[in-house]
PDB file of N, CA and C in Angstrom:
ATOM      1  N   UNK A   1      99.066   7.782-204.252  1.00  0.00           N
ATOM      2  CA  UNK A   1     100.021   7.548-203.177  1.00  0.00           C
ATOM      3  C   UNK A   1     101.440   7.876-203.674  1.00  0.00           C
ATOM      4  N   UNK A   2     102.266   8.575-202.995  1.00  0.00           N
ATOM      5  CA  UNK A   2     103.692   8.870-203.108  1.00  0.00           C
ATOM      6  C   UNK A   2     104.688   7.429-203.340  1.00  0.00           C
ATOM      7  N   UNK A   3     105.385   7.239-204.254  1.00  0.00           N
ATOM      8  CA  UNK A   3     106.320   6.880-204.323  1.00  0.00           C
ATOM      9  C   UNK A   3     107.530   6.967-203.687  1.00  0.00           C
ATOM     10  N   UNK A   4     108.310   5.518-203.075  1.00  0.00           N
ATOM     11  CA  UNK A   4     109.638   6.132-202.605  1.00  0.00           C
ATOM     12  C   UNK A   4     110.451   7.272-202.996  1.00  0.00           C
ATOM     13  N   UNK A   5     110.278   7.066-204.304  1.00  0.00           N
ATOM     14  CA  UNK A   5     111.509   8.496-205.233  1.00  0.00           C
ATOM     15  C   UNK A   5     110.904   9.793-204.989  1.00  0.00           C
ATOM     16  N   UNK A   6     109.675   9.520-204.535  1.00  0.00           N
ATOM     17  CA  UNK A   6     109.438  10.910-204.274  1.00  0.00           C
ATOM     18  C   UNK A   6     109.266  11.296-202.653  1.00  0.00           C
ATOM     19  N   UNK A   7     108.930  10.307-201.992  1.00  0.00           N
ATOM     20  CA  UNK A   7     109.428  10.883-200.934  1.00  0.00           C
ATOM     21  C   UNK A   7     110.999  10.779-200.362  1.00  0.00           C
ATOM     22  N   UNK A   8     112.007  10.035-201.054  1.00  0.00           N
ATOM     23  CA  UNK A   8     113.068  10.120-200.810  1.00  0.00           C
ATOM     24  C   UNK A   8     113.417  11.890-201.562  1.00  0.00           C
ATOM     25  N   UNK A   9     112.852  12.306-202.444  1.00  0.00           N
ATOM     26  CA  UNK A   9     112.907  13.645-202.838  1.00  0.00           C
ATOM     27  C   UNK A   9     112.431  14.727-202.004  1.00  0.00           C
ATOM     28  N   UNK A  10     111.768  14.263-201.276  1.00  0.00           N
ATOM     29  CA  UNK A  10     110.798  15.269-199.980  1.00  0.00           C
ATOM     30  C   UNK A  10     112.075  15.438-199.162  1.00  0.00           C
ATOM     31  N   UNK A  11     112.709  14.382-198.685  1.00  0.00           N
ATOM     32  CA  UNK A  11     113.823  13.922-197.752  1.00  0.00           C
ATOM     33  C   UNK A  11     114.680  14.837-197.973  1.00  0.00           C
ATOM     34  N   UNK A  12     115.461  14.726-199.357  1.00  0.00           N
ATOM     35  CA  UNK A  12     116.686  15.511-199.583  1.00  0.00           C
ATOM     36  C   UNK A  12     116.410  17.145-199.657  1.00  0.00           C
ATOM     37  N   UNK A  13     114.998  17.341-200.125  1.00  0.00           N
ATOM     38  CA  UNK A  13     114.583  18.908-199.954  1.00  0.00           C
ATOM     39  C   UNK A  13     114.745  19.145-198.968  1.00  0.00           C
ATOM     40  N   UNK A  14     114.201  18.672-197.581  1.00  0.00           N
ATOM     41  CA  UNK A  14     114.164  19.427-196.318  1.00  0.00           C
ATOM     42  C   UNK A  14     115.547  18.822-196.024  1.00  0.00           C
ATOM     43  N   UNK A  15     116.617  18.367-196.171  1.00  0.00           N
ATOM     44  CA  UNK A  15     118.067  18.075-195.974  1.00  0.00           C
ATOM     45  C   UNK A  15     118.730  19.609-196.190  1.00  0.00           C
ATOM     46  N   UNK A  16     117.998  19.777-197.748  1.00  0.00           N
ATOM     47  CA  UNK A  16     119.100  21.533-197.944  1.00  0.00           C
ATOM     48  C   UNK A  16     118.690  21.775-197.633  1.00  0.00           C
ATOM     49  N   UNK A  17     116.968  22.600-197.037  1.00  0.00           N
ATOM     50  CA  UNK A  17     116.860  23.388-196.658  1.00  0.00           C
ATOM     51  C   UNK A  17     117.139  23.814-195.219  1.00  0.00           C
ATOM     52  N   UNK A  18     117.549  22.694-194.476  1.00  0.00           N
ATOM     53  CA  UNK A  18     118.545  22.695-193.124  1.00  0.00           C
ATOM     54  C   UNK A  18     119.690  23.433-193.127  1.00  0.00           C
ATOM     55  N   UNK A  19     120.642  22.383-193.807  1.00  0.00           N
ATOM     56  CA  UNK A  19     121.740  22.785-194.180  1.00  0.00           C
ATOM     57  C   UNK A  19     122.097  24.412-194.783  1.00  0.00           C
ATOM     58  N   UNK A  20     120.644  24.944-195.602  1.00  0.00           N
ATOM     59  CA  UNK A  20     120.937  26.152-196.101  1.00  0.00           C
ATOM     60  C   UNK A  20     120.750  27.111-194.729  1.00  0.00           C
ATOM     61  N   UNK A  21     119.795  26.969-193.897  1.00  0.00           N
ATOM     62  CA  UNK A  21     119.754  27.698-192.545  1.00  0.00           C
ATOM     63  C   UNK A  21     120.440  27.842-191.428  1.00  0.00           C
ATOM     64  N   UNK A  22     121.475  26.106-191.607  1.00  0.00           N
ATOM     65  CA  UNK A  22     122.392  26.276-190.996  1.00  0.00           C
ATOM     66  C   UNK A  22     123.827  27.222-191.452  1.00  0.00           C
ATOM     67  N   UNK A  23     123.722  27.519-192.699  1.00  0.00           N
ATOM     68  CA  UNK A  23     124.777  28.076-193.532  1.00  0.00           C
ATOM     69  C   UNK A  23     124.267  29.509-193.117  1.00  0.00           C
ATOM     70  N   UNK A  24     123.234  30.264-193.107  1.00  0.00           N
ATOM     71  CA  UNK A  24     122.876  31.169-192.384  1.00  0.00           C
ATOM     72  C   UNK A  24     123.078  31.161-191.000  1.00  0.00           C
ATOM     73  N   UNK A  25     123.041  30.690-190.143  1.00  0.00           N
ATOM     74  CA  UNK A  25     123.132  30.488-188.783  1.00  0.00           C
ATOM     75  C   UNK A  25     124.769  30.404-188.630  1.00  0.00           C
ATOM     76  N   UNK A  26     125.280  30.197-189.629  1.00  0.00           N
ATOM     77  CA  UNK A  26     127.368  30.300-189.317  1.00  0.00           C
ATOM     78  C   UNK A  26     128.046  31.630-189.472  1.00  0.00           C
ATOM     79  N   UNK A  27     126.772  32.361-190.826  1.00  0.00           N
ATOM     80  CA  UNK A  27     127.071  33.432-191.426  1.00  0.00           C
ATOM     81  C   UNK A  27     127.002  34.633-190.300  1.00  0.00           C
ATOM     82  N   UNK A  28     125.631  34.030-189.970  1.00  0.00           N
ATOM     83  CA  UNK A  28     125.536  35.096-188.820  1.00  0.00           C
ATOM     84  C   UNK A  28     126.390  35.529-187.633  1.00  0.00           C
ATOM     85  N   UNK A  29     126.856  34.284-187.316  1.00  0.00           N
ATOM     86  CA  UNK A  29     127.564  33.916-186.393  1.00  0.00           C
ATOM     87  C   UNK A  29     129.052  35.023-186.467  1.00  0.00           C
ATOM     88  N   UNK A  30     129.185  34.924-187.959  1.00  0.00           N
ATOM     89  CA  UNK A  30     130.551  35.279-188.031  1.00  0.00           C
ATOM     90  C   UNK A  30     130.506  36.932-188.107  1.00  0.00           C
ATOM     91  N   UNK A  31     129.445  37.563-188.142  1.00  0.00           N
ATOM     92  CA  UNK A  31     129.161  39.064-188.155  1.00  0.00           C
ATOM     93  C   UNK A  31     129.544  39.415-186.835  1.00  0.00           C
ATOM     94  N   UNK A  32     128.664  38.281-186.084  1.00  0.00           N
ATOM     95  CA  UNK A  32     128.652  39.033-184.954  1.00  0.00           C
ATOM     96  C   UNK A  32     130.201  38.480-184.042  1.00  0.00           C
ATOM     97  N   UNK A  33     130.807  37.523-184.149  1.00  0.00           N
ATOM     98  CA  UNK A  33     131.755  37.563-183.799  1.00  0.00           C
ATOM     99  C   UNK A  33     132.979  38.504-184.660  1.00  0.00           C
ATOM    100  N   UNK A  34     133.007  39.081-185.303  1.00  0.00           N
ATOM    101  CA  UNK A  34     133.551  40.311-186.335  1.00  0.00           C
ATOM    102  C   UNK A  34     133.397  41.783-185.743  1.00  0.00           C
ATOM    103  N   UNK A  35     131.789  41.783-185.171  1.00  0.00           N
ATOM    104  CA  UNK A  35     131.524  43.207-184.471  1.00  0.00           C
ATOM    105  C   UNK A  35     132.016  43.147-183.676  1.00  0.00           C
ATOM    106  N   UNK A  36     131.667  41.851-182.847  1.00  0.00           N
ATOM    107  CA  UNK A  36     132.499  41.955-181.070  1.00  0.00           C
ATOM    108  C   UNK A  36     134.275  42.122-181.166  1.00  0.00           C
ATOM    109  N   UNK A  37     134.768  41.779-181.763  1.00  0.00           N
ATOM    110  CA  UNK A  37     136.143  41.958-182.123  1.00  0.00           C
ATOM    111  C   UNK A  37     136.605  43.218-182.435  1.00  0.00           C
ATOM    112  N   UNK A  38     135.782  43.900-183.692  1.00  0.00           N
ATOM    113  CA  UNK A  38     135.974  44.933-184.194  1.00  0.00           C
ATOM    114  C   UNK A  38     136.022  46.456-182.809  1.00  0.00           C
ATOM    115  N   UNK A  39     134.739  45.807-182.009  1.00  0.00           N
ATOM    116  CA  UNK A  39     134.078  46.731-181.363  1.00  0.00           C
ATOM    117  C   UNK A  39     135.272  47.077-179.993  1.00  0.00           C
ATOM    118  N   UNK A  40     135.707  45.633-179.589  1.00  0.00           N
ATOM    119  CA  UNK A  40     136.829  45.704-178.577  1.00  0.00           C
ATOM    120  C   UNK A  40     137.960  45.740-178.840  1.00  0.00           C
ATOM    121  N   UNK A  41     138.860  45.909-180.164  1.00  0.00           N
ATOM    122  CA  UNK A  41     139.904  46.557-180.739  1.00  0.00           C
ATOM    123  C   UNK A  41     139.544  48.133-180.467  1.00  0.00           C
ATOM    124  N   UNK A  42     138.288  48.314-181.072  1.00  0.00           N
ATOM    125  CA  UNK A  42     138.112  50.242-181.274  1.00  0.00           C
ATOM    126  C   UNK A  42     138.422  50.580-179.764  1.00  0.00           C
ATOM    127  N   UNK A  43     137.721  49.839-178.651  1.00  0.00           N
ATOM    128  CA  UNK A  43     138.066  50.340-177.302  1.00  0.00           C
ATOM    129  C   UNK A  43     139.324  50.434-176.949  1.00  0.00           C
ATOM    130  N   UNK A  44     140.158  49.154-176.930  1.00  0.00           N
ATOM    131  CA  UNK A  44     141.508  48.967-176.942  1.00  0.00           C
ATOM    132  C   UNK A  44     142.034  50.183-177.470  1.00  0.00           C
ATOM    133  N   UNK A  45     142.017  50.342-179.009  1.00  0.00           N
ATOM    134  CA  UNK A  45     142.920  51.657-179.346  1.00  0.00           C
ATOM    135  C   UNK A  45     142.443  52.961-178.920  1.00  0.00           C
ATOM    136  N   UNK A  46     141.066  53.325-178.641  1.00  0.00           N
ATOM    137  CA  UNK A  46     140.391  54.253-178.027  1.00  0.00           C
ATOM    138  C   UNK A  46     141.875  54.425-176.377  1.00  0.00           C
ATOM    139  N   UNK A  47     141.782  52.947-175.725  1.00  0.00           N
ATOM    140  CA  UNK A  47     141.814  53.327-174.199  1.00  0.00           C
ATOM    141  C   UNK A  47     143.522  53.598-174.472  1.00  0.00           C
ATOM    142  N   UNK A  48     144.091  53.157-175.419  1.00  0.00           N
ATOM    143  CA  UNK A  48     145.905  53.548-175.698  1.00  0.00           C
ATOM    144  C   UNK A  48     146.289  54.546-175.975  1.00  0.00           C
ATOM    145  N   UNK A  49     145.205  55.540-176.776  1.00  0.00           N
ATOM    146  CA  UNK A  49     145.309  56.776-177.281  1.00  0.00           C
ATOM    147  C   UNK A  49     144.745  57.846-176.197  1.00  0.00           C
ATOM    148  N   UNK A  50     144.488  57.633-175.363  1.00  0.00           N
ATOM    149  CA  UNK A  50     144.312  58.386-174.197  1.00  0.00           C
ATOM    150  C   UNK A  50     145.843  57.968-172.971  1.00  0.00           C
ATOM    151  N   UNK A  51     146.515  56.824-173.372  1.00  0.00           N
ATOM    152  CA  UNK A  51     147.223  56.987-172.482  1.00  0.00           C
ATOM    153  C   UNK A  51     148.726  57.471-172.754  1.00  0.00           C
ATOM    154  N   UNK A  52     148.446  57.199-174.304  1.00  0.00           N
ATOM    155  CA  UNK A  52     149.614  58.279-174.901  1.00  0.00           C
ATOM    156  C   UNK A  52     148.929  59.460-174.126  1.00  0.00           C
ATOM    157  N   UNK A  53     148.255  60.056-174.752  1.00  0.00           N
ATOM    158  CA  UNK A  53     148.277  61.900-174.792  1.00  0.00           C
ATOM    159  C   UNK A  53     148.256  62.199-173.165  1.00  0.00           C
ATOM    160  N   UNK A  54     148.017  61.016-172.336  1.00  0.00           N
ATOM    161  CA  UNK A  54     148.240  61.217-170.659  1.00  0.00           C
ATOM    162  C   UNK A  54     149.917  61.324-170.257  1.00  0.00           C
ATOM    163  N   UNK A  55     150.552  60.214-171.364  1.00  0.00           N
ATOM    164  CA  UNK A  55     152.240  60.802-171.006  1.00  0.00           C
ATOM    165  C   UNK A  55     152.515  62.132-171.482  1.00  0.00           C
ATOM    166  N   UNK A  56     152.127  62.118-173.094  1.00  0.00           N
ATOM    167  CA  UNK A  56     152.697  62.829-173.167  1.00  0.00           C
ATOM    168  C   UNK A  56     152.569  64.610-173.044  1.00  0.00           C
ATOM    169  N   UNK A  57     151.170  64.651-172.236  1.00  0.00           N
ATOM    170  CA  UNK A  57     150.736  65.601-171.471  1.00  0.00           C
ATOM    171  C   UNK A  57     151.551  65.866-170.217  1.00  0.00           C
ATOM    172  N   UNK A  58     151.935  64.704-169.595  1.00  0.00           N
ATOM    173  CA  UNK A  58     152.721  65.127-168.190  1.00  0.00           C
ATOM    174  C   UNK A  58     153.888  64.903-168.569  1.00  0.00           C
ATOM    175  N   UNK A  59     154.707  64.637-170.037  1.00  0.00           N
ATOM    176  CA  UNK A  59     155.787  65.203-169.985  1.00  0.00           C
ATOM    177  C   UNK A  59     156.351  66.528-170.772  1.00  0.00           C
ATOM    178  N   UNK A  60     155.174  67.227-171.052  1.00  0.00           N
ATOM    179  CA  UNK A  60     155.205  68.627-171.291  1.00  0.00           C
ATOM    180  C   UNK A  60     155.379  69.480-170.024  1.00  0.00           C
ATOM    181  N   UNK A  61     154.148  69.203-169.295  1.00  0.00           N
ATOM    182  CA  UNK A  61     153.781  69.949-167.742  1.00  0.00           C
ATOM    183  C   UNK A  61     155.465  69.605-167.357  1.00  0.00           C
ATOM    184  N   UNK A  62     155.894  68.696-167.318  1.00  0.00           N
ATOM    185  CA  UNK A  62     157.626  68.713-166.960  1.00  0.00           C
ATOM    186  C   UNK A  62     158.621  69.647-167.301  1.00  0.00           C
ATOM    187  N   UNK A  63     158.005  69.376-168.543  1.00  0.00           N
ATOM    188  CA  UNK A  63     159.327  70.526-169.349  1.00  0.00           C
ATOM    189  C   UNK A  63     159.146  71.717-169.123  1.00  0.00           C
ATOM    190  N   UNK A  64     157.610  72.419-169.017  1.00  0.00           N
ATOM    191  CA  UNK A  64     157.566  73.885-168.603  1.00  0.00           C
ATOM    192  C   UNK A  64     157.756  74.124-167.616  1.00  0.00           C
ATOM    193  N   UNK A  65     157.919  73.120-166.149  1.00  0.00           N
ATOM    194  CA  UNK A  65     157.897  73.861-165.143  1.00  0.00           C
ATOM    195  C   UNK A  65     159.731  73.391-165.156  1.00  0.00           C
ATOM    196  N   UNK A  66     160.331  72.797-165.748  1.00  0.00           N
ATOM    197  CA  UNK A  66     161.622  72.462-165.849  1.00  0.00           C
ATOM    198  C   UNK A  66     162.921  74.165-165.774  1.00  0.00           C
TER     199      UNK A  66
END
């Protein structure tokens, strides 16, 4: 038959091994809140760099027909 000390040892094993899955489960967390960020900055500067070259496309077409 098991002893307290050892099932108080059973106890604290499955304690980390929570805690270690939850430490995975934060990690993860933080990738994917990193991609989503990353991913909607790239759009952001994607959608700014089209609206430069939209000015400064129609303020060429200005100057030549100027």
């Amino acid at each position: 038959m098991f002893s307290a000390a050892h099932a108080a040892a059973h106890t604290a094993h499955a304690a980390a091994h929570t805690a270690h899955t939850a430490a995975h489960t934060t990690h993860a967390a933080t990738h994917t809140t990193h991609a989503t960020t990353l991913h909607a900055t790239t759009h952001a500067t994607h959608a700014a760099a089209h609206a430069a070259l939209a000015t400064h496309a129609t303020a060429a077409c200005i100057d030549d027909l100027a």
